[in-house]
PDB file of N, CA and C in Angstrom:
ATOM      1  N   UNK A   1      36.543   2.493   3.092  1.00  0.00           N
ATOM      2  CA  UNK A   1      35.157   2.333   2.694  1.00  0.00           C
ATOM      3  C   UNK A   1      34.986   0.954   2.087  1.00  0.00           C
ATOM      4  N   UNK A   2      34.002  -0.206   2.356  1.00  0.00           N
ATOM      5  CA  UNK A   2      33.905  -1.158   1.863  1.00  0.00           C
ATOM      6  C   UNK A   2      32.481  -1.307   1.139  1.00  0.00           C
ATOM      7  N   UNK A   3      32.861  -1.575   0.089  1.00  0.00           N
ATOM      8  CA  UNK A   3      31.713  -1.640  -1.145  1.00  0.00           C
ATOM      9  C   UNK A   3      31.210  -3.511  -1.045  1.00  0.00           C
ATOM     10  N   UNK A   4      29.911  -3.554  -0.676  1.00  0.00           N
ATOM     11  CA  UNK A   4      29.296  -4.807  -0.502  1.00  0.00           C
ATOM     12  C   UNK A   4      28.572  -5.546  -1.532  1.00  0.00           C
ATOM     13  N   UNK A   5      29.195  -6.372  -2.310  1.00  0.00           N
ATOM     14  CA  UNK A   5      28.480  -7.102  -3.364  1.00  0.00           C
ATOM     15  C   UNK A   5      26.870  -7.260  -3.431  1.00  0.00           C
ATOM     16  N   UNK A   6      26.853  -7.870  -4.493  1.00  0.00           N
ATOM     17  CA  UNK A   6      25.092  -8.609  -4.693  1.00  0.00           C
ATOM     18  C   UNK A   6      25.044  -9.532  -3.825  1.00  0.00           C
ATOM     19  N   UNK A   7      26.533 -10.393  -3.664  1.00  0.00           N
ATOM     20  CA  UNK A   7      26.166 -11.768  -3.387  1.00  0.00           C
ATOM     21  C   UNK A   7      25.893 -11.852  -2.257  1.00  0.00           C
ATOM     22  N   UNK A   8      26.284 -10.434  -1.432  1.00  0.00           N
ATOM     23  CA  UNK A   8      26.145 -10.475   0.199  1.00  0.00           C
ATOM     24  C   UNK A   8      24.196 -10.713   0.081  1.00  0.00           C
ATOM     25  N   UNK A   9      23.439 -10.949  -0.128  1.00  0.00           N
ATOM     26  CA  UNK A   9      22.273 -10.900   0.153  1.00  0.00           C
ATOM     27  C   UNK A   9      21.829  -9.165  -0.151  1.00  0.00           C
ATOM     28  N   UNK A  10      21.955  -8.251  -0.284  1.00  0.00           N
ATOM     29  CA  UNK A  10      21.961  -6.606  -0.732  1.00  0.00           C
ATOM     30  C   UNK A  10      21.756  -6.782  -2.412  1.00  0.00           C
ATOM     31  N   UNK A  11      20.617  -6.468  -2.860  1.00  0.00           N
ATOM     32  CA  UNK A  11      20.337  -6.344  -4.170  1.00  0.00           C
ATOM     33  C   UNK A  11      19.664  -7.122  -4.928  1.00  0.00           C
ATOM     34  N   UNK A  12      19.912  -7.669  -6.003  1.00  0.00           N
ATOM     35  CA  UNK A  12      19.391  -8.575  -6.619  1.00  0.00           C
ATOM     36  C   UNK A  12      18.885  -9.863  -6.541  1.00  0.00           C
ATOM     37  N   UNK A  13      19.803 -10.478  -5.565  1.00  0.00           N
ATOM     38  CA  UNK A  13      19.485 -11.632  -5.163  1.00  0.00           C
ATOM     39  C   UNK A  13      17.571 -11.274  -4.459  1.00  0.00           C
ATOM     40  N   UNK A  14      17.816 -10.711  -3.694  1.00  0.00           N
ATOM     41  CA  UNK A  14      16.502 -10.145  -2.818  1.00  0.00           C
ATOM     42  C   UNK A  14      15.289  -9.771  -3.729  1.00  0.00           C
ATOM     43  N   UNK A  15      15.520  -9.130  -4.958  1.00  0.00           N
ATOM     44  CA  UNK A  15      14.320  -8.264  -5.865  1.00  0.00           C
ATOM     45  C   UNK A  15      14.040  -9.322  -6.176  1.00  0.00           C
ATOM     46  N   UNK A  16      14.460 -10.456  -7.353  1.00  0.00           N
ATOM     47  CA  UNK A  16      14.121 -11.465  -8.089  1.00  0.00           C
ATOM     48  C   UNK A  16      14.170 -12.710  -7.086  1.00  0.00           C
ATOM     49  N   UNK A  17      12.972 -13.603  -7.259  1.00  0.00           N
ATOM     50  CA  UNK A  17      12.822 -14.363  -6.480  1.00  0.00           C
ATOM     51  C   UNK A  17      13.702 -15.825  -7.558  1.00  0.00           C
ATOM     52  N   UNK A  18      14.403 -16.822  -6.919  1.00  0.00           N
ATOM     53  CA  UNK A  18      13.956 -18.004  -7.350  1.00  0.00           C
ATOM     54  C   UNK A  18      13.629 -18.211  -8.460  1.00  0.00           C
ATOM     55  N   UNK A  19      13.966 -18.927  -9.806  1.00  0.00           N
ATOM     56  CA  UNK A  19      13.118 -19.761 -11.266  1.00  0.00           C
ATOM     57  C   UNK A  19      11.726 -20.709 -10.166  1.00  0.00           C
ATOM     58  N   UNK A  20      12.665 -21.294  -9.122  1.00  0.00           N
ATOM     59  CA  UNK A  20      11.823 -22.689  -9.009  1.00  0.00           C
ATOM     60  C   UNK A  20      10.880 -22.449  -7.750  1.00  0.00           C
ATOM     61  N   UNK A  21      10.497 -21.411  -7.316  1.00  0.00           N
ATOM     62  CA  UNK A  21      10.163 -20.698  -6.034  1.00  0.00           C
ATOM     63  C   UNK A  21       8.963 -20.122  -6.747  1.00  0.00           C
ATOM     64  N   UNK A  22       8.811 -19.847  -8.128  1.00  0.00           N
ATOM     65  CA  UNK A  22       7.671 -19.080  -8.719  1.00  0.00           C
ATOM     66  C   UNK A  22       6.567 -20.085  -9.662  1.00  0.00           C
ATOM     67  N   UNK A  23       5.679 -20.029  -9.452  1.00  0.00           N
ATOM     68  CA  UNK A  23       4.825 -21.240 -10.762  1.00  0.00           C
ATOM     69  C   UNK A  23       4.318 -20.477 -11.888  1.00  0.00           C
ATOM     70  N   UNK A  24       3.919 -20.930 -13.169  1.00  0.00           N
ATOM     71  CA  UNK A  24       3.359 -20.129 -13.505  1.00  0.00           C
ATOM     72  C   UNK A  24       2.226 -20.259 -13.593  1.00  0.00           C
ATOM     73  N   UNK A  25       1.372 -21.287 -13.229  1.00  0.00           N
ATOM     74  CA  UNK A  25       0.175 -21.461 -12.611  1.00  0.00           C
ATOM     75  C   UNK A  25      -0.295 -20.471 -11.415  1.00  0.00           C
ATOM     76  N   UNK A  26       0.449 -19.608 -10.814  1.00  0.00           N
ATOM     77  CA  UNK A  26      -0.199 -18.543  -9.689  1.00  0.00           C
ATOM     78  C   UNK A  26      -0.022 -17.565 -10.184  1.00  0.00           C
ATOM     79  N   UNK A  27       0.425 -17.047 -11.184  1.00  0.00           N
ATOM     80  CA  UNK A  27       0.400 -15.817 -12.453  1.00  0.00           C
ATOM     81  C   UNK A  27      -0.417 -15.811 -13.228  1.00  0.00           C
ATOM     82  N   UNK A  28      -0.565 -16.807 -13.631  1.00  0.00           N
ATOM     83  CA  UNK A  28      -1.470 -17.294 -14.692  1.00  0.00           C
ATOM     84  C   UNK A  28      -3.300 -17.101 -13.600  1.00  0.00           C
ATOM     85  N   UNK A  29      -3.254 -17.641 -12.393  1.00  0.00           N
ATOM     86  CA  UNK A  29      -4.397 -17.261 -12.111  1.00  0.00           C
ATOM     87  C   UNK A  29      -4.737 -16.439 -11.374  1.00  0.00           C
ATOM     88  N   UNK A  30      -3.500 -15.347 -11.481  1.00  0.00           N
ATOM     89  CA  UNK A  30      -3.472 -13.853 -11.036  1.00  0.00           C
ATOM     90  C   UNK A  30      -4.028 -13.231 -11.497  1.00  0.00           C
ATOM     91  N   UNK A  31      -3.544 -13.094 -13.212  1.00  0.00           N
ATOM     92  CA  UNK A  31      -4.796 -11.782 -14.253  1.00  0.00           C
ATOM     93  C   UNK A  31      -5.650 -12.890 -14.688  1.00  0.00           C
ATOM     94  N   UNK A  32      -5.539 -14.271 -14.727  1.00  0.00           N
ATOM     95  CA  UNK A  32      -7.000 -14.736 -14.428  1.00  0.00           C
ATOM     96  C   UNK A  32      -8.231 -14.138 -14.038  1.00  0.00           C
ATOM     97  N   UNK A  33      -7.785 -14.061 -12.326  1.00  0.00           N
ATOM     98  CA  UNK A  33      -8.794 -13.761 -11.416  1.00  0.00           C
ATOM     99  C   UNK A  33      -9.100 -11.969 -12.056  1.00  0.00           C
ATOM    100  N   UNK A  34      -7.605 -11.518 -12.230  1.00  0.00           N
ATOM    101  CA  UNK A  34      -7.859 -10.041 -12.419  1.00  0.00           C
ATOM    102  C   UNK A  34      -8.572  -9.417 -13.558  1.00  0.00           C
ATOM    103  N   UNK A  35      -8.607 -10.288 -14.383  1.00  0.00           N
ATOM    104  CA  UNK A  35      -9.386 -10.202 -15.918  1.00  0.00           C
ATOM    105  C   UNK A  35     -10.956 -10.058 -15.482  1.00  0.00           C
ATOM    106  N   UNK A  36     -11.486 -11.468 -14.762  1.00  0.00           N
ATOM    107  CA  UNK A  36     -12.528 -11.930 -14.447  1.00  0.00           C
ATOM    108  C   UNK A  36     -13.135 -10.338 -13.385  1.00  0.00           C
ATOM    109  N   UNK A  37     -12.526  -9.531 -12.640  1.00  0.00           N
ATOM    110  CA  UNK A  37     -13.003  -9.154 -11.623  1.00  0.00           C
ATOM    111  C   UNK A  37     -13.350  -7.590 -12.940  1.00  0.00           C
ATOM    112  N   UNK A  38     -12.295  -7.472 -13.653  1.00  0.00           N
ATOM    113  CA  UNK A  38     -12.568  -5.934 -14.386  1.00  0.00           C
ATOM    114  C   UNK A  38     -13.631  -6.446 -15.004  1.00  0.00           C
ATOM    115  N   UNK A  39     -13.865  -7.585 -16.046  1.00  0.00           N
ATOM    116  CA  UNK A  39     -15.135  -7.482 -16.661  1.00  0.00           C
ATOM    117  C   UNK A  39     -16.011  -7.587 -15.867  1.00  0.00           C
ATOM    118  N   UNK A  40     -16.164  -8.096 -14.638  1.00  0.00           N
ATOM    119  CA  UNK A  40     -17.531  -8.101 -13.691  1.00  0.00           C
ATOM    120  C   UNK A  40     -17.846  -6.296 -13.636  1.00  0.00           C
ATOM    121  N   UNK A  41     -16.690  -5.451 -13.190  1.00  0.00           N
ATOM    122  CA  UNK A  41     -16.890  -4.569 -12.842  1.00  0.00           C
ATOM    123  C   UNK A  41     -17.645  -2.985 -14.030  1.00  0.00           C
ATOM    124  N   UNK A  42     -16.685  -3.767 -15.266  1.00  0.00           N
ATOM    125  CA  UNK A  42     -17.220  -3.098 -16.346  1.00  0.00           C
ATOM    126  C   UNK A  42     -19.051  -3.754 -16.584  1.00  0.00           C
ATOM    127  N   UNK A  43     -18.964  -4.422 -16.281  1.00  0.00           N
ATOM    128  CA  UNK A  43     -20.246  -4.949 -16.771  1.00  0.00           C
ATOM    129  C   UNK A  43     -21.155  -4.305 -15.621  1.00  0.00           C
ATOM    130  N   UNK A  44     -20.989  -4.476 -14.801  1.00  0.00           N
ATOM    131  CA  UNK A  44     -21.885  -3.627 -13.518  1.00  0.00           C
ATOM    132  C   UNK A  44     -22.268  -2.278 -13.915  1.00  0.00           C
ATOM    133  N   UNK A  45     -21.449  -1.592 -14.242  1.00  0.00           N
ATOM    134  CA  UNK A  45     -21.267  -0.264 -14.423  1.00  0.00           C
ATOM    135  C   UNK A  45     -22.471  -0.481 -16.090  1.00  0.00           C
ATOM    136  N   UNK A  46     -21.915  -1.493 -16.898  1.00  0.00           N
ATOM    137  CA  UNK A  46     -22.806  -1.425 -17.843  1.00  0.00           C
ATOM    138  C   UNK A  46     -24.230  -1.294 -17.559  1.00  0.00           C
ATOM    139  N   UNK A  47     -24.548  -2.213 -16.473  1.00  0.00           N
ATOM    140  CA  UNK A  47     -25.803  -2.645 -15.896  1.00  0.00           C
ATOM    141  C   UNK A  47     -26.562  -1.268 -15.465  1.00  0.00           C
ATOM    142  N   UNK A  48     -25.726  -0.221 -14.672  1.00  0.00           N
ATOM    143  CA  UNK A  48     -26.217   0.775 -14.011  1.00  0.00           C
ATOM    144  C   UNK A  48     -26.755   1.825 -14.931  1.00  0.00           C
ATOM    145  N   UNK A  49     -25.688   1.841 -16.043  1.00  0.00           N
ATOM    146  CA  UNK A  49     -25.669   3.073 -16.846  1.00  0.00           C
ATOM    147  C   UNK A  49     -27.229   2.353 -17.460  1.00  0.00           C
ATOM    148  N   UNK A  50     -27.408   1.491 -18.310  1.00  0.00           N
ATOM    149  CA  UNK A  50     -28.656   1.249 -18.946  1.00  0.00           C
ATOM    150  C   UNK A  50     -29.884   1.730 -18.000  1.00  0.00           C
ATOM    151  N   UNK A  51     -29.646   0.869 -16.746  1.00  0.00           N
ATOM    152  CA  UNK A  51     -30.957   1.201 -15.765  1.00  0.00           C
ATOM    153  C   UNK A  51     -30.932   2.623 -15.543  1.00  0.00           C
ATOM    154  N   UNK A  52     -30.214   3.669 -15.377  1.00  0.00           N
ATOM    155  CA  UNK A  52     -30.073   4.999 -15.395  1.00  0.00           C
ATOM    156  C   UNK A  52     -30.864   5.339 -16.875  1.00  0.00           C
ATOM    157  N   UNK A  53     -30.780   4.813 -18.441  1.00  0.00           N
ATOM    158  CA  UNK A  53     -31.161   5.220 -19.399  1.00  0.00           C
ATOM    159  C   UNK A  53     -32.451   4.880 -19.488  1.00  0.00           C
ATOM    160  N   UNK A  54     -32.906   3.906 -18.852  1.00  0.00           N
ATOM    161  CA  UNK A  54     -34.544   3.327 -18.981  1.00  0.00           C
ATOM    162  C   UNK A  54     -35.521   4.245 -17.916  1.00  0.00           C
ATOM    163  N   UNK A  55     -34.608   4.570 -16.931  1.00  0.00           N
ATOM    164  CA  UNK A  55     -35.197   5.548 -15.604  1.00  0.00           C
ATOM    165  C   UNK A  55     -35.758   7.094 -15.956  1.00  0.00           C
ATOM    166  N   UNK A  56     -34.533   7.417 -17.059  1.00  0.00           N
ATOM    167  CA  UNK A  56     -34.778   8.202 -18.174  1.00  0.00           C
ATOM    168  C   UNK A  56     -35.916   8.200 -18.685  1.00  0.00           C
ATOM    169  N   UNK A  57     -36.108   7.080 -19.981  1.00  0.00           N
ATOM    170  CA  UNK A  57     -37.024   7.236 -20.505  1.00  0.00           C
ATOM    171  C   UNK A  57     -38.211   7.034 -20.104  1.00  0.00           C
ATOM    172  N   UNK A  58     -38.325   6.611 -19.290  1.00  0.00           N
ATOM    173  CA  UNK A  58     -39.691   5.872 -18.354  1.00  0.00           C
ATOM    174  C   UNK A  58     -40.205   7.244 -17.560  1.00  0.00           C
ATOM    175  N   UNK A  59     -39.519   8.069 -17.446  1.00  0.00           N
ATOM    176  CA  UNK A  59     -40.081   9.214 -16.461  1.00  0.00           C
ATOM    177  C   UNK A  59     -39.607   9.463 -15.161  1.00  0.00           C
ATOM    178  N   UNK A  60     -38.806   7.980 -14.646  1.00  0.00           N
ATOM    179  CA  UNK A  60     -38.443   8.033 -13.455  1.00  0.00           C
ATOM    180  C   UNK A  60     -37.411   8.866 -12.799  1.00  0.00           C
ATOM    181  N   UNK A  61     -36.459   8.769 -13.353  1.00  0.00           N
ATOM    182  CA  UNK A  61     -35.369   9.687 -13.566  1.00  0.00           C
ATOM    183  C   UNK A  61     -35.406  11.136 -13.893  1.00  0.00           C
ATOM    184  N   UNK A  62     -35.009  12.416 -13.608  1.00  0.00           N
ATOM    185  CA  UNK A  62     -35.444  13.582 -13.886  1.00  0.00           C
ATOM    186  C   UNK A  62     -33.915  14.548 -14.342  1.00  0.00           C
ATOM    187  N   UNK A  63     -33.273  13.197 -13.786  1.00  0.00           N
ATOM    188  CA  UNK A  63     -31.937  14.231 -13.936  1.00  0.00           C
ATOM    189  C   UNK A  63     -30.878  13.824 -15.078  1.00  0.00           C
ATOM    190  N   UNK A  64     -30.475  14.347 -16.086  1.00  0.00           N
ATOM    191  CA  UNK A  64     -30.082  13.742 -17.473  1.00  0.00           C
ATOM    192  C   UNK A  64     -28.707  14.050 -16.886  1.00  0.00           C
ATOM    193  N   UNK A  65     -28.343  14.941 -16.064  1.00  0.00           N
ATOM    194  CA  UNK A  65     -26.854  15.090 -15.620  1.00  0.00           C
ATOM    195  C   UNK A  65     -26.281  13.358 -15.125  1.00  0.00           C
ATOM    196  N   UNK A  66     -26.985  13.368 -14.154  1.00  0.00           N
ATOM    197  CA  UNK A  66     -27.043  12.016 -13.600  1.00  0.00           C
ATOM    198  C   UNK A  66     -26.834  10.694 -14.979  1.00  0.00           C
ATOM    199  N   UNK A  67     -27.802  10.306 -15.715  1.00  0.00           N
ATOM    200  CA  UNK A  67     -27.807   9.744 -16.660  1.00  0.00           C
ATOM    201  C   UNK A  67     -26.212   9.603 -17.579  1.00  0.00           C
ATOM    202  N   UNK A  68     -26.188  10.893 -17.787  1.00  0.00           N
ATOM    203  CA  UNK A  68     -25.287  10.782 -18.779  1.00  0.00           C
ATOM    204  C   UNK A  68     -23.994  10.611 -17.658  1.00  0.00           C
ATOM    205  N   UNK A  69     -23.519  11.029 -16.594  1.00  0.00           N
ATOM    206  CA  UNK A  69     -22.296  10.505 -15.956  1.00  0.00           C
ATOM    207  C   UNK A  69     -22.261   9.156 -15.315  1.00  0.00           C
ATOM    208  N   UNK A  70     -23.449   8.321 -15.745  1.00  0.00           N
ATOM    209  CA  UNK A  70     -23.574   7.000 -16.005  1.00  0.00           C
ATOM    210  C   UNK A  70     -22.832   6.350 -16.852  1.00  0.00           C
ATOM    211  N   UNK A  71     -23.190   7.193 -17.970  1.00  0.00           N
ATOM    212  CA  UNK A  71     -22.968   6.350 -19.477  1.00  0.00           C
ATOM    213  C   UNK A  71     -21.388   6.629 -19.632  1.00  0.00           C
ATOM    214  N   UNK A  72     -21.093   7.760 -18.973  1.00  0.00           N
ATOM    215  CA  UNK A  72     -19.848   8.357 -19.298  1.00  0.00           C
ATOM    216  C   UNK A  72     -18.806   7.133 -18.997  1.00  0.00           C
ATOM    217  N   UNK A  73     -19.527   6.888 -16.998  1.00  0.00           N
ATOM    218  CA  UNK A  73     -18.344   5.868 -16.407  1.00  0.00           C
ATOM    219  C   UNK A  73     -18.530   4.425 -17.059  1.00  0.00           C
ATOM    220  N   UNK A  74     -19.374   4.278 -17.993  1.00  0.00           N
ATOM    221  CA  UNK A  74     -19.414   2.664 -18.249  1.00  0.00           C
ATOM    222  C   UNK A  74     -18.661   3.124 -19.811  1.00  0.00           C
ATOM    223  N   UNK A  75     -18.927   4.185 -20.269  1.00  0.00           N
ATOM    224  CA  UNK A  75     -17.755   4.086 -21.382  1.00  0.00           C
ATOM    225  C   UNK A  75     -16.507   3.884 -21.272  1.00  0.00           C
ATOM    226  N   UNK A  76     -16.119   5.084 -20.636  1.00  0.00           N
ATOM    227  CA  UNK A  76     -14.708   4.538 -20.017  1.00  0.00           C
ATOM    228  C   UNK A  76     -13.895   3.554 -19.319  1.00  0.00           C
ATOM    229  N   UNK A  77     -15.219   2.821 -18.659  1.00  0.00           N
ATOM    230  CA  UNK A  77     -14.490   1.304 -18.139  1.00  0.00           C
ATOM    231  C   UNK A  77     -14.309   0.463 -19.288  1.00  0.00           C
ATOM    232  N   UNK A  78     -15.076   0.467 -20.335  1.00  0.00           N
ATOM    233  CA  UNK A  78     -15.091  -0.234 -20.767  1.00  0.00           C
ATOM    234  C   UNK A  78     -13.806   0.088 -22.258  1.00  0.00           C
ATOM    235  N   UNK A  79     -13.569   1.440 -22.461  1.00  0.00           N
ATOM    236  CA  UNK A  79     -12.236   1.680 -23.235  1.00  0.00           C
ATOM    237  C   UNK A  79     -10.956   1.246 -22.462  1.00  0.00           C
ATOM    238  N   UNK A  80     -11.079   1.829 -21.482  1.00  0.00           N
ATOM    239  CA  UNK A  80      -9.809   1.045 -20.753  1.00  0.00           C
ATOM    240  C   UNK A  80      -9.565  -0.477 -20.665  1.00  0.00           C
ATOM    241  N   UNK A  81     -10.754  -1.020 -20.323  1.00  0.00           N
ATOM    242  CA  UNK A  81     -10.995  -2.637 -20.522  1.00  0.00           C
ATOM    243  C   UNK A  81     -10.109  -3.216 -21.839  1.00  0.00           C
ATOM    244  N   UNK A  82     -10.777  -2.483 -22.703  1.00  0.00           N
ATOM    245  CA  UNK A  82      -9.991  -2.771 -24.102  1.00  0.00           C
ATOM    246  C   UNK A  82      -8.568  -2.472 -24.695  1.00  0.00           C
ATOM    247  N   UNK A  83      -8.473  -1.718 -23.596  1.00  0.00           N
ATOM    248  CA  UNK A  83      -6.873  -0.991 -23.700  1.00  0.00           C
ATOM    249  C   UNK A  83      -6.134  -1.919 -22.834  1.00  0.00           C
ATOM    250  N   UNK A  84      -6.369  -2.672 -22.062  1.00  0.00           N
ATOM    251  CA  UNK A  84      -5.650  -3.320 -21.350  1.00  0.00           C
ATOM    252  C   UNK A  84      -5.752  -4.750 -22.213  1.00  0.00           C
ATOM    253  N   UNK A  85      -6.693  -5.243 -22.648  1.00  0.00           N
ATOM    254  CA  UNK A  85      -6.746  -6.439 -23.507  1.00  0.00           C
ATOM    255  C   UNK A  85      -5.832  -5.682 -24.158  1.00  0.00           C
ATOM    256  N   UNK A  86      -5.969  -5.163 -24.921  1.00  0.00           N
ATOM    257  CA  UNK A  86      -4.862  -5.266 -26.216  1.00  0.00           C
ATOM    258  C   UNK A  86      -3.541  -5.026 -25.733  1.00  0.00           C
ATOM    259  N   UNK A  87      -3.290  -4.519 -24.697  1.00  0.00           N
ATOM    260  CA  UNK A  87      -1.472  -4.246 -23.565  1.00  0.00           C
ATOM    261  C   UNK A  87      -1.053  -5.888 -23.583  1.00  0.00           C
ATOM    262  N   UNK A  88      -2.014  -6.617 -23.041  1.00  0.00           N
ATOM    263  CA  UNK A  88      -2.098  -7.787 -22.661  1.00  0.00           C
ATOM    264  C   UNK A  88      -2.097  -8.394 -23.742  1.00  0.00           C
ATOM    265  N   UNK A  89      -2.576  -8.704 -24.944  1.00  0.00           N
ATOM    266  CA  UNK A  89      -2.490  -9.479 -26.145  1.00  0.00           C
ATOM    267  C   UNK A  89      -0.802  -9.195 -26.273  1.00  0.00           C
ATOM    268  N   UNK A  90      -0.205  -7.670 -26.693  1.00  0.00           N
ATOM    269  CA  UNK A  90       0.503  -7.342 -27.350  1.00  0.00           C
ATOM    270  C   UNK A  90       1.840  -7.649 -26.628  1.00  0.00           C
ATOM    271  N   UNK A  91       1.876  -8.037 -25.366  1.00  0.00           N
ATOM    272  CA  UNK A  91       2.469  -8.784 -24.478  1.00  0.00           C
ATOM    273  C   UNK A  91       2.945 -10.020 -25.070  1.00  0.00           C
ATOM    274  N   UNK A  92       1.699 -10.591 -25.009  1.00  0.00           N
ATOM    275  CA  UNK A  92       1.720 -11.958 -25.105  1.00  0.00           C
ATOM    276  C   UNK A  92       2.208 -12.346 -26.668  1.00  0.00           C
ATOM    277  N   UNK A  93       1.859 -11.729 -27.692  1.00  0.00           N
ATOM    278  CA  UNK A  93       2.297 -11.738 -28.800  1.00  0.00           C
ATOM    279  C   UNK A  93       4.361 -11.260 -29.317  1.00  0.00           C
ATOM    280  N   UNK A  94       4.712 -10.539 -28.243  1.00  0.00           N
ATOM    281  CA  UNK A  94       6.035  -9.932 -28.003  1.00  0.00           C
ATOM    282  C   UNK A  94       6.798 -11.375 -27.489  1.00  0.00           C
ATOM    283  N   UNK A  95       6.602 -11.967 -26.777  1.00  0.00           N
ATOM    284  CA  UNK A  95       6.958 -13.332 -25.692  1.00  0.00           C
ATOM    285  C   UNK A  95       7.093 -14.190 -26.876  1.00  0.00           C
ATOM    286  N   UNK A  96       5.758 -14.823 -27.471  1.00  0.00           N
ATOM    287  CA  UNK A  96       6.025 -15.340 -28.610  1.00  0.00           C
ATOM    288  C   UNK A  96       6.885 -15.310 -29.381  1.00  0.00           C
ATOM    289  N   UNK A  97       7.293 -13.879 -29.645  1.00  0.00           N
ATOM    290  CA  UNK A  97       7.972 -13.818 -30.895  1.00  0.00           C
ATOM    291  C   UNK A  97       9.581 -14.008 -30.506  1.00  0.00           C
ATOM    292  N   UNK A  98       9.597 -14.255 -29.523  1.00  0.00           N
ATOM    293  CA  UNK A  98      10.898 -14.270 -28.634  1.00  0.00           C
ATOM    294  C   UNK A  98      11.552 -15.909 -29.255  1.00  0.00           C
ATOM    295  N   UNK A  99      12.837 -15.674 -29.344  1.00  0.00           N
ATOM    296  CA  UNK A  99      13.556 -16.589 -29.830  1.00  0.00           C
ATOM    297  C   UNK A  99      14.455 -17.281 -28.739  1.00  0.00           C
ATOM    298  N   UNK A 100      14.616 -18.640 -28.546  1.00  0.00           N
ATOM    299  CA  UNK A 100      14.912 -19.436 -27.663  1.00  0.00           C
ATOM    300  C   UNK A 100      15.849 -19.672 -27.861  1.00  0.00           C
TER     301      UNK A 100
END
């Protein structure tokens, strides 16, 4: 039975790319972009749920079921939103504290 190293190309070499093969300029404008796209999306959802609450009060709207599973999904985007900022701060604050 022959047992085949890392170095054969099988394993590690393969998972982890390269130091000099990676930038951190294309990470960096990875959760960039990915930051930018959740708050668009939380904010949309913000947008809907209000116009759902004014549709409400205005008369237009008849259905409060409706309404409120508006408000529900823009709450929750927007706790998670915040739950991920702070994953992401607490990240970034961990790295920091890292000793060289």
């Amino acid at each position: 039975m022959v047992i085949n190293g890392i170095e054969n190309g099988i394993g590690m070499t393969k998972a982890f790319p390269e130091a000099g093969k990676v930038s951190s300029s294309v990470t960096a404008e990875g959760a960039g972009k990915f930051f930018s796209e959740l708050v668009s999306k939380v904010n949309d959802l913000q947008v809907q749920s209000d116009k759902a609450i004014q549709g409400l009060a205005s008369g237009e709207n008849k259905n409060l079921h409706e309404v409120m599973i508006a408000v529900e999904k823009s709450s929750i985007s927007f706790q998670f939103m915040a739950q991920v900022r702070n994953k992401a701060l607490e990240a970034y604050q961990e790295v920091m504290r890292m000793q060289v």
